[in-house]
Protein backbone atom coordinates (compact mmCIF):
# COMPACT_ATOMS: atom_id res chain seq x y z
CA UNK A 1 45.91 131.19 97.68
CA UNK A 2 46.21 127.51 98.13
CA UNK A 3 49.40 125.91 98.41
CA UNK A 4 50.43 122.55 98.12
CA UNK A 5 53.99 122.29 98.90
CA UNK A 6 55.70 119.55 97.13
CA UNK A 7 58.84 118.86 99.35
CA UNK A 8 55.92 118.31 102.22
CA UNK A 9 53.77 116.51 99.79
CA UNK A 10 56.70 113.88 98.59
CA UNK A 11 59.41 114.77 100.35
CA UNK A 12 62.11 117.03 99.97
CA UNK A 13 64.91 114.54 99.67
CA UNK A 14 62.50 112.46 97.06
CA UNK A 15 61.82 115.22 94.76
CA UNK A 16 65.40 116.70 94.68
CA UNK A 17 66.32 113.50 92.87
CA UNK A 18 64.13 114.69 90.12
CA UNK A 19 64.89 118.39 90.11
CA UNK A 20 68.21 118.32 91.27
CA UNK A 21 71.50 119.85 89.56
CA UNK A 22 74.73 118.11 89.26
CA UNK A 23 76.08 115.45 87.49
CA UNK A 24 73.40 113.73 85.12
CA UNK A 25 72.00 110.84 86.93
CA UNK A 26 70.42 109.94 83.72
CA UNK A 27 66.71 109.80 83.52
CA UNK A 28 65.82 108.06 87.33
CA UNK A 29 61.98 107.88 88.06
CA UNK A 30 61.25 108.55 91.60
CA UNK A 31 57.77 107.68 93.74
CA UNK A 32 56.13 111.06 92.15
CA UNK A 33 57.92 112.66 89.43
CA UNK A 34 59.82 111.56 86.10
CA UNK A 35 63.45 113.45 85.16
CA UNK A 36 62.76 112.99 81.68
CA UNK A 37 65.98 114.06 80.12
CA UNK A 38 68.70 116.33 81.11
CA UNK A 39 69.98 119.18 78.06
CA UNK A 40 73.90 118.18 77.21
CA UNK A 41 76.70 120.13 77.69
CA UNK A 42 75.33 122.43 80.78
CA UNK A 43 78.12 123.70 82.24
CA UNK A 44 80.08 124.25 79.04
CA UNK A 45 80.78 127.92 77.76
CA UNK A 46 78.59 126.77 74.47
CA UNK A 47 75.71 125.47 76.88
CA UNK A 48 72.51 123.74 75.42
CA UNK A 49 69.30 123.97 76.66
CA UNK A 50 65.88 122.69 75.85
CA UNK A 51 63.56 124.83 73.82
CA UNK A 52 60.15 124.36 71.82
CA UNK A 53 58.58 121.25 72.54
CA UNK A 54 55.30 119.26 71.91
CA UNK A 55 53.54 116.31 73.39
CA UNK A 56 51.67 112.83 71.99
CA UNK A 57 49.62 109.86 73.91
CA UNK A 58 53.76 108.14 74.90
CA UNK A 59 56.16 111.14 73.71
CA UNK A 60 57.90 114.45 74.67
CA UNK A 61 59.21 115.96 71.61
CA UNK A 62 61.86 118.46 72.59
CA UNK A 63 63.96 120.97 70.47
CA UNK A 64 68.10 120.85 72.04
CA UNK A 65 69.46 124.50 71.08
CA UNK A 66 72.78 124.59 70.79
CA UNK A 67 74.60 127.88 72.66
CA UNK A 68 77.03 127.84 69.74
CA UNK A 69 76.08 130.91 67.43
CA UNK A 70 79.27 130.51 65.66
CA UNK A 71 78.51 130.85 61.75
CA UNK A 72 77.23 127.52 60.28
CA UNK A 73 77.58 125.85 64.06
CA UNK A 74 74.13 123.55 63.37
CA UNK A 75 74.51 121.79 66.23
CA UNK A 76 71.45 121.81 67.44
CA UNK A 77 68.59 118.88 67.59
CA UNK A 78 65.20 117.44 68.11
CA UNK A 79 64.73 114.95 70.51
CA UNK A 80 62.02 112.55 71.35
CA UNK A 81 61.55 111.37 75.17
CA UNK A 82 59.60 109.03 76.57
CA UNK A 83 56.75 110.02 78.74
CA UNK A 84 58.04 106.99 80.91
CA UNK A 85 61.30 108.22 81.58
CA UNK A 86 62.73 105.05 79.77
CA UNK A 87 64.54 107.16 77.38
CA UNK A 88 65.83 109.33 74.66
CA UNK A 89 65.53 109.18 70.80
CA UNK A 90 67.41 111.52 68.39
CA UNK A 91 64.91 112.55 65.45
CA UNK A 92 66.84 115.12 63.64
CA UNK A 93 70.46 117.29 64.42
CA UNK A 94 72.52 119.12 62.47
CA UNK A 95 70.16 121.90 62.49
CA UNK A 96 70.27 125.54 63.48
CA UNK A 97 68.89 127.26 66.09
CA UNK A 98 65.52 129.02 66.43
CA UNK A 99 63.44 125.88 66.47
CA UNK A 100 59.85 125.26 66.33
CA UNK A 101 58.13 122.12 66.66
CA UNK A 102 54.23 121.23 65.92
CA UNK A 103 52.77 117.73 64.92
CA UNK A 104 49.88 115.44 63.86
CA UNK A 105 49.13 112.04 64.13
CA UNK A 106 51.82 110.38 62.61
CA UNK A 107 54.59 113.48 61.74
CA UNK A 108 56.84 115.84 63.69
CA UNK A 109 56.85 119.56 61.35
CA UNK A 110 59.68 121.99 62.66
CA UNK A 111 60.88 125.52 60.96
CA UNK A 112 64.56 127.16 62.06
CA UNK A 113 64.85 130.65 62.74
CA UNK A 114 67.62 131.14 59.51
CA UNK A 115 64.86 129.97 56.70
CA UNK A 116 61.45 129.91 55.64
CA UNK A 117 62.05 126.35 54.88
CA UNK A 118 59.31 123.75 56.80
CA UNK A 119 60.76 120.25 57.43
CA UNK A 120 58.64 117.20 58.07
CA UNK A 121 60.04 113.68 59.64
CA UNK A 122 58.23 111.09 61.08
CA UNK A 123 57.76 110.72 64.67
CA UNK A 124 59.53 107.59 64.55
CA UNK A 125 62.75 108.98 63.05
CA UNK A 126 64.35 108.84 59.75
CA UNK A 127 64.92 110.69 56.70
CA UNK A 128 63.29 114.21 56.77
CA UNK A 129 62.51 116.29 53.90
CA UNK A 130 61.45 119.97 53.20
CA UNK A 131 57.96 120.69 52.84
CA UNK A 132 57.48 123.58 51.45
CA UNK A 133 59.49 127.47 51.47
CA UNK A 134 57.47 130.15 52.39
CA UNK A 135 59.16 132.53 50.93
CA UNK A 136 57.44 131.87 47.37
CA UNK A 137 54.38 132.89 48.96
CA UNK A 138 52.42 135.94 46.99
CA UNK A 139 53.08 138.27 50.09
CA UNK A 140 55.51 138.69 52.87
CA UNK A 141 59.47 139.05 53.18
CA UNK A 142 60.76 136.53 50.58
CA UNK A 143 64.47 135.60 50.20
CA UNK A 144 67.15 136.35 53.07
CA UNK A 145 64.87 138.34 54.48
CA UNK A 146 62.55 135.46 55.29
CA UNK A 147 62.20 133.86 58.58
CA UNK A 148 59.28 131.58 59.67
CA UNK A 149 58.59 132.25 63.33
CA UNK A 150 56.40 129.80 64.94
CA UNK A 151 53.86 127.01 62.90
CA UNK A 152 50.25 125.47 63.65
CA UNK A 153 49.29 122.05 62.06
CA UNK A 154 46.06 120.77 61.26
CA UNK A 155 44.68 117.50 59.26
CA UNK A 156 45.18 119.24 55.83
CA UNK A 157 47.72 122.33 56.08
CA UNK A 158 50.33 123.62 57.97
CA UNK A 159 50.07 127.46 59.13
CA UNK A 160 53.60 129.84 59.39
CA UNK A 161 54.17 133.37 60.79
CA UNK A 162 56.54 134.72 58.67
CA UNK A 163 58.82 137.67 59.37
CA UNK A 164 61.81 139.62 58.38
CA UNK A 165 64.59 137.00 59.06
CA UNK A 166 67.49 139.96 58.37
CA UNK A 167 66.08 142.02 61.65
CA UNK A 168 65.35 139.73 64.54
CA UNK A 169 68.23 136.85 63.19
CA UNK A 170 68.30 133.87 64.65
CA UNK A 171 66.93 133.91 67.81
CA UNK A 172 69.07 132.16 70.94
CA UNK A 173 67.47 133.03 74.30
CA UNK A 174 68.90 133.44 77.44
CA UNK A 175 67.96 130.55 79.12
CA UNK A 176 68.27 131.85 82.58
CA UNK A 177 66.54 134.99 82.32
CA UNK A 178 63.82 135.48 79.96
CA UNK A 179 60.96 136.33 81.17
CA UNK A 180 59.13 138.51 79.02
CA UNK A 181 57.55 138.62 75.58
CA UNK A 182 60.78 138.98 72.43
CA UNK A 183 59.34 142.28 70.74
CA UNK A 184 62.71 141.57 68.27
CA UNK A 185 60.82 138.56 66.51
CA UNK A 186 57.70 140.18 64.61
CA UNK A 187 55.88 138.09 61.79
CA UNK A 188 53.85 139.97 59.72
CA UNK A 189 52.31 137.22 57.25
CA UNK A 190 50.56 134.21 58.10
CA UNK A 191 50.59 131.73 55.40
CA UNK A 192 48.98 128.24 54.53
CA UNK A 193 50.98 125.47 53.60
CA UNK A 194 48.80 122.63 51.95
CA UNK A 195 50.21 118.92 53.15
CA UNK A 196 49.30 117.37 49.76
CA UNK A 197 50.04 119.88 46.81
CA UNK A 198 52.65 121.98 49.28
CA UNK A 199 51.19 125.01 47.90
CA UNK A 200 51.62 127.90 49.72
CA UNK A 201 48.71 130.79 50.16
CA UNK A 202 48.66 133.79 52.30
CA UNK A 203 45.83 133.60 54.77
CA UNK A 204 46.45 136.92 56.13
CA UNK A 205 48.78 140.02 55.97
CA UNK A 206 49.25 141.62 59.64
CA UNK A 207 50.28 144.66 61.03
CA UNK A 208 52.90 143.05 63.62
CA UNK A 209 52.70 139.49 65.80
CA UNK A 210 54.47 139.81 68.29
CA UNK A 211 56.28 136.61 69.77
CA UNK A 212 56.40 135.85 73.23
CA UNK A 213 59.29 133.41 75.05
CA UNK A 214 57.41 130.21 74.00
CA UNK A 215 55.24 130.83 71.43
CA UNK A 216 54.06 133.28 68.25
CA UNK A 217 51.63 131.65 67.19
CA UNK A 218 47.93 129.19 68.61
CA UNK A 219 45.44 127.23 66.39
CA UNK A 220 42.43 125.46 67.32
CA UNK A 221 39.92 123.83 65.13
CA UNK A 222 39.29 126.68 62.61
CA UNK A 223 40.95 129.69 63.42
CA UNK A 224 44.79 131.61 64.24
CA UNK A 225 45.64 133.37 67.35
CA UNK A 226 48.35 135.78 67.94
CA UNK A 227 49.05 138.81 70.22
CA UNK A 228 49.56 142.17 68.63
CA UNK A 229 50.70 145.49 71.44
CA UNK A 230 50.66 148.83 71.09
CA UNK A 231 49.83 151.90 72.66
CA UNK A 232 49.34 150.66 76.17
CA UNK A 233 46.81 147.66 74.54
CA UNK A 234 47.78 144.09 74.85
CA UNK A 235 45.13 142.63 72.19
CA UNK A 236 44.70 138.60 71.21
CA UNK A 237 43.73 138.88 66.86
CA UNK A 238 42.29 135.74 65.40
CA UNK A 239 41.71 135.23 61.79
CA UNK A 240 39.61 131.86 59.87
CA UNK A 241 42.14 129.48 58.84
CA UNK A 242 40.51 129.62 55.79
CA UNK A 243 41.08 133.42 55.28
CA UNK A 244 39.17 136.50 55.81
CA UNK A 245 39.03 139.54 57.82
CA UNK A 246 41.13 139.28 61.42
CA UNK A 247 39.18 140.48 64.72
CA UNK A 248 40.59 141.05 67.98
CA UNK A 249 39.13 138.00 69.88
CA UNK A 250 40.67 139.58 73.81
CA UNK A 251 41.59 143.06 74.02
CA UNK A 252 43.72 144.02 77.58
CA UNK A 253 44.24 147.79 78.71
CA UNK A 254 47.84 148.62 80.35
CA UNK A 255 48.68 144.76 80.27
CA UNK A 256 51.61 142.85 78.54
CA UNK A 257 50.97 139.29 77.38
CA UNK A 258 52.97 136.37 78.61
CA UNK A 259 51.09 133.54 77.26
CA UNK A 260 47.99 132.06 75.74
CA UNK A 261 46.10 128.98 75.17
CA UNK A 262 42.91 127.89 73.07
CA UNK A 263 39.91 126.96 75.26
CA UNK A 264 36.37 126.02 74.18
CA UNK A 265 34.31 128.89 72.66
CA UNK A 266 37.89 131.44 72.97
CA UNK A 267 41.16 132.25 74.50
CA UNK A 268 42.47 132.35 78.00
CA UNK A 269 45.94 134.64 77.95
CA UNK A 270 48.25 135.61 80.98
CA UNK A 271 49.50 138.85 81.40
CA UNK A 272 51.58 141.04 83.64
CA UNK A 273 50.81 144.92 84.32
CA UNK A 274 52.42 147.34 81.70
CA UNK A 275 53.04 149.25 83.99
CA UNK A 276 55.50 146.83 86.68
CA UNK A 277 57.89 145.77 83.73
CA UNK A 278 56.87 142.40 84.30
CA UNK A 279 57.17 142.22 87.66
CA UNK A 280 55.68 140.04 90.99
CA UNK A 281 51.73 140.08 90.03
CA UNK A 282 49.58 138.69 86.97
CA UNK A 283 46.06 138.23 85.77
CA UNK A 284 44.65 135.24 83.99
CA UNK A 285 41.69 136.36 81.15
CA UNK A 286 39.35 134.83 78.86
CA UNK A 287 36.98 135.69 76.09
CA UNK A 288 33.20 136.53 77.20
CA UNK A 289 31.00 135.46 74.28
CA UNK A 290 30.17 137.86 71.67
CA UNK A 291 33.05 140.06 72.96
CA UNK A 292 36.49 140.64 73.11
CA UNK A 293 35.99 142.30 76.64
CA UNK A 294 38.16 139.89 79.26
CA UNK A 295 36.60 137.92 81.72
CA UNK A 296 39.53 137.99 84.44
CA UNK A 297 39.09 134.49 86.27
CA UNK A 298 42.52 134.96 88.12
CA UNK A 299 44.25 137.68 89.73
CA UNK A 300 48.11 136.65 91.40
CA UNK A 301 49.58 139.26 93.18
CA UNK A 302 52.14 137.30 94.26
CA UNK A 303 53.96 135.46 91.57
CA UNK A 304 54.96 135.82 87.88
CA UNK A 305 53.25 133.77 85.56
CA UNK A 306 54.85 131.94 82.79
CA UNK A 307 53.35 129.61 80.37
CA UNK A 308 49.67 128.26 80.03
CA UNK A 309 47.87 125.13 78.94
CA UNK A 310 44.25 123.40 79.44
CA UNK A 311 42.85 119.99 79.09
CA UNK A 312 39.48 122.06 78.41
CA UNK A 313 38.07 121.83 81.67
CA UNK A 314 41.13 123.75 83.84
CA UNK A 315 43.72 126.06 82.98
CA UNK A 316 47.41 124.53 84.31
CA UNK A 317 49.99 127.78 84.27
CA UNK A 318 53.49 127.96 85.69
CA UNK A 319 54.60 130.62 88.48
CA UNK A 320 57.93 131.85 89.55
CA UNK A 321 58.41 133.43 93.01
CA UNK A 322 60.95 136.37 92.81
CA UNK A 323 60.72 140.12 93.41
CA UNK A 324 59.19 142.91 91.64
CA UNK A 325 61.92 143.58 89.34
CA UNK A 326 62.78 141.49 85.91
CA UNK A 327 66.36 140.48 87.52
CA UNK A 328 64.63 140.08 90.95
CA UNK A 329 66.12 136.19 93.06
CA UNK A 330 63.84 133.37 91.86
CA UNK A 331 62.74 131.99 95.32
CA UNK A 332 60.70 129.02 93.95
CA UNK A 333 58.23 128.00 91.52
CA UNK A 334 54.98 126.52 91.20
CA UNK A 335 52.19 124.60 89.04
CA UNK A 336 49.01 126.45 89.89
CA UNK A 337 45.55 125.32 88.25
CA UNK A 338 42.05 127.26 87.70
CA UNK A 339 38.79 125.56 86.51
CA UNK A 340 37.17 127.63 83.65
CA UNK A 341 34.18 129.47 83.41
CA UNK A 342 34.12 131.91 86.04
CA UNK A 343 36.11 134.13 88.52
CA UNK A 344 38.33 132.35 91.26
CA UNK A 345 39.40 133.80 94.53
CA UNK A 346 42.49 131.20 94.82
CA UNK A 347 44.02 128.88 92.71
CA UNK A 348 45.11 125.38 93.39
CA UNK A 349 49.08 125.49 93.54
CA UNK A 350 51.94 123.25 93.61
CA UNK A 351 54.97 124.60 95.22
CA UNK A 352 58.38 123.34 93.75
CA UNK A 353 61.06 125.19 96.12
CA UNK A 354 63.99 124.94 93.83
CA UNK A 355 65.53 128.52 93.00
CA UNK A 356 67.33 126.71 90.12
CA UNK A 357 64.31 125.67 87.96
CA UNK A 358 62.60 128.00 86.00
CA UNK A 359 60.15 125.89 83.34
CA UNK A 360 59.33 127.97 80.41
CA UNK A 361 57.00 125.57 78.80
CA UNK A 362 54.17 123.49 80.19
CA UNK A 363 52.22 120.72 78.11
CA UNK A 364 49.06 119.16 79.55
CA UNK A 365 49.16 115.41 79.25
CA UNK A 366 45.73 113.29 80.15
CA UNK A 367 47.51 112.23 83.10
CA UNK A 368 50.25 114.51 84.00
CA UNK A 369 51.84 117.69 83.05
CA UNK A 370 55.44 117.86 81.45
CA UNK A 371 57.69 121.04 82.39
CA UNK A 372 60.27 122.46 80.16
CA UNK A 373 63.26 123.98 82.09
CA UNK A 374 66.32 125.39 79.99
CA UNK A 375 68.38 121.79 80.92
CA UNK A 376 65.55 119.15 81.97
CA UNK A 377 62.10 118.25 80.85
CA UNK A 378 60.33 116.40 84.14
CA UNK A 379 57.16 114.94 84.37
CA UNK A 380 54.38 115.36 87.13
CA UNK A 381 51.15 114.09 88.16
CA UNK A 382 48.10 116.23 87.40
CA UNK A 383 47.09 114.59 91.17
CA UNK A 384 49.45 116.87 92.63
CA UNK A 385 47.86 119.89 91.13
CA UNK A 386 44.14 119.43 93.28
């Protein structure tokens, strides 16, 4: 495997500026990277940390989850940063926790974990309002027992996984050690929500969805994606967004899936051996045409892999370096990047050796990608990542 070390590429005493614990510095650019924003209140029994999050052409858009679970807490927030490092905007707080965030062109759309309720503000700030409930949907848990887990948006709807809200609650991760998929959260309803009437339709009623750290949900132009597992088969389903019968789209023996992102024509999807308990060793797989036999383009027998993302041409994915077992000592982490198409040997990589940053999301900018650690959001080149 190719390494790029970044302390050797930048300099170790440059890049701990930007990765650095401590007192917040506020967000200081350095030669190579961008500290975007730090999470409040981080060494605090009630700690926050940074959560969902979603990228435009200037913005970071970053849910703040509160670590207070006390009864009607809502003190956590939605914040927008600026790609530039220049600063911080406050778009919505007050809320509870279990945040998701999509958008389009000119709103921000987020669901909480307590509700079925989907909220729409403008990316500028302001007022917000409630789209739609998805509880008065013809199918699906309806009432308390509603929970939307995860939305898509699109030009003309917005798509929800809905689930029991009564038996996985309101979600509040760990945000030190989770590294694996939540099998608690389980949608089994994914439902349309039309931006102009706000009626809402079922497009289909699942078996089980089963939600990983970042994500439960994936849309591209015309059709849902979402992991189901069961007896020893990790399996990517896809249904039309306009309804119809669901097909599994990547189907992976004795695997457990991590993550997964849209590419042209398919899917690409990480996943760790069902066997190692998500241990030290991963494989990267896409969708062969015609098929939903995997084409593995990336084996890692050294690292655990984390989230995903593509600018359509590469797949960017995050690594941790620890041992075998789930509460193993991270020993680093790492940006590693694999064209598409076919089978790679090696895979470009980006070394960050900080045992203290573990990013659990990763958006792919047109000129850098943004990393989502449970108290900073930082931004890198894509240069770094050969």
């Amino acid at each position: 495997m190719r390494k790029l070390l970044l302390s050797l590429l930048v300099g170790a005493t440059s890049i701990a500026s930007c990765f650095g614990a401590g007192p917040d510095p506020g967000p200081t650019p350095n030669d190579q990277a961008i500290l975007l924003s730090w999470s409040p209140d981080r060494t605090t029994g009630n700690r926050s940390f940074f959560g969902s999050a979603v990228l435009d052409s200037t913005t970071v858009f970053v849910a703040v989850e509160s670590g207070d679970t006390s009864a009607g807490a809502k003190s956590s927030a939605i914040w927008a940063l600026a790609k530039d490092g220049s600063g911080k905007t406050v778009i919505a707080d007050g809320l509870d926790g279990g945040i998701y965030l999509a958008r389009d062109a000119t709103d921000l759309y987020w669901v909480e974990g307590s509700s079925c309720k989907v909220h729409r503000v403008s990316k500028a700030g302001g007022a917000s309002t409630v789209v739609a409930d998805a509880d008065t949907a013809p199918s699906g848990p309806t009432g308390n027992q509603c929970a939307v887990w995860d939305l898509v948006v699109d030009d003309g709807a917005i798509y929800v996984a809905v689930g029991n809200g009564t038996a996985g609650g309101t979600e509040i991760f760990d945000p030190c050690c989770d590294f694996n998929g939540h099998s608690a959260r389980q949608a089994n309803s994914l439902q349309r929500i039309d931006k102009t009437s706000h009626a809402v339709t079922q497009v289909a009623e699942v078996t089980s969805i089963t939600c990983t750290d970042a994500r439960c949900i994936w849309g591209d132009a015309d059709t849902l994606y979402w992991f189901a597992q069961g007896g020893g088969v990790a399996t990517v389903r896809g249904v039309p967004k306009a309804g119809g019968a669901a097909r599994n789209v990547l189907s992976l023996a004795n695997r457990g899936l991590i993550a997964l992102a849209p590419i042209p024509g398919g899917v690409a999807a990480v996943s760790a051996s069902h066997t190692g308990d998500g241990g030290t060793g991963f494989v990267i797989s896409t969708t062969q045409a015609g098929t939903s036999a995997p084409l593995d383009i990336f084996v890692d027998d050294e690292h655990f892999g984390r989230d995903l993302g593509t600018d359509g041409t590469s797949l960017y994915f995050t690594v941790l370096d620890r041992s075998s077992d789930e509460g193993g000592t991270v020993s680093g982490f790492g940006v590693e990047r694999v064209p598409l198409g076919t089978a790679h040997p090696d895979a470009h990589t980006l070394s960050i050796p900080r045992i203290d940053f573990i990013a659990r999301r990763l958006l792919v900018g047109p000129t850098n990608v943004f990393l989502v650690d449970p108290y900073r959001v930082v931004s890198i080149p894509r240069a770094l990542v050969p």
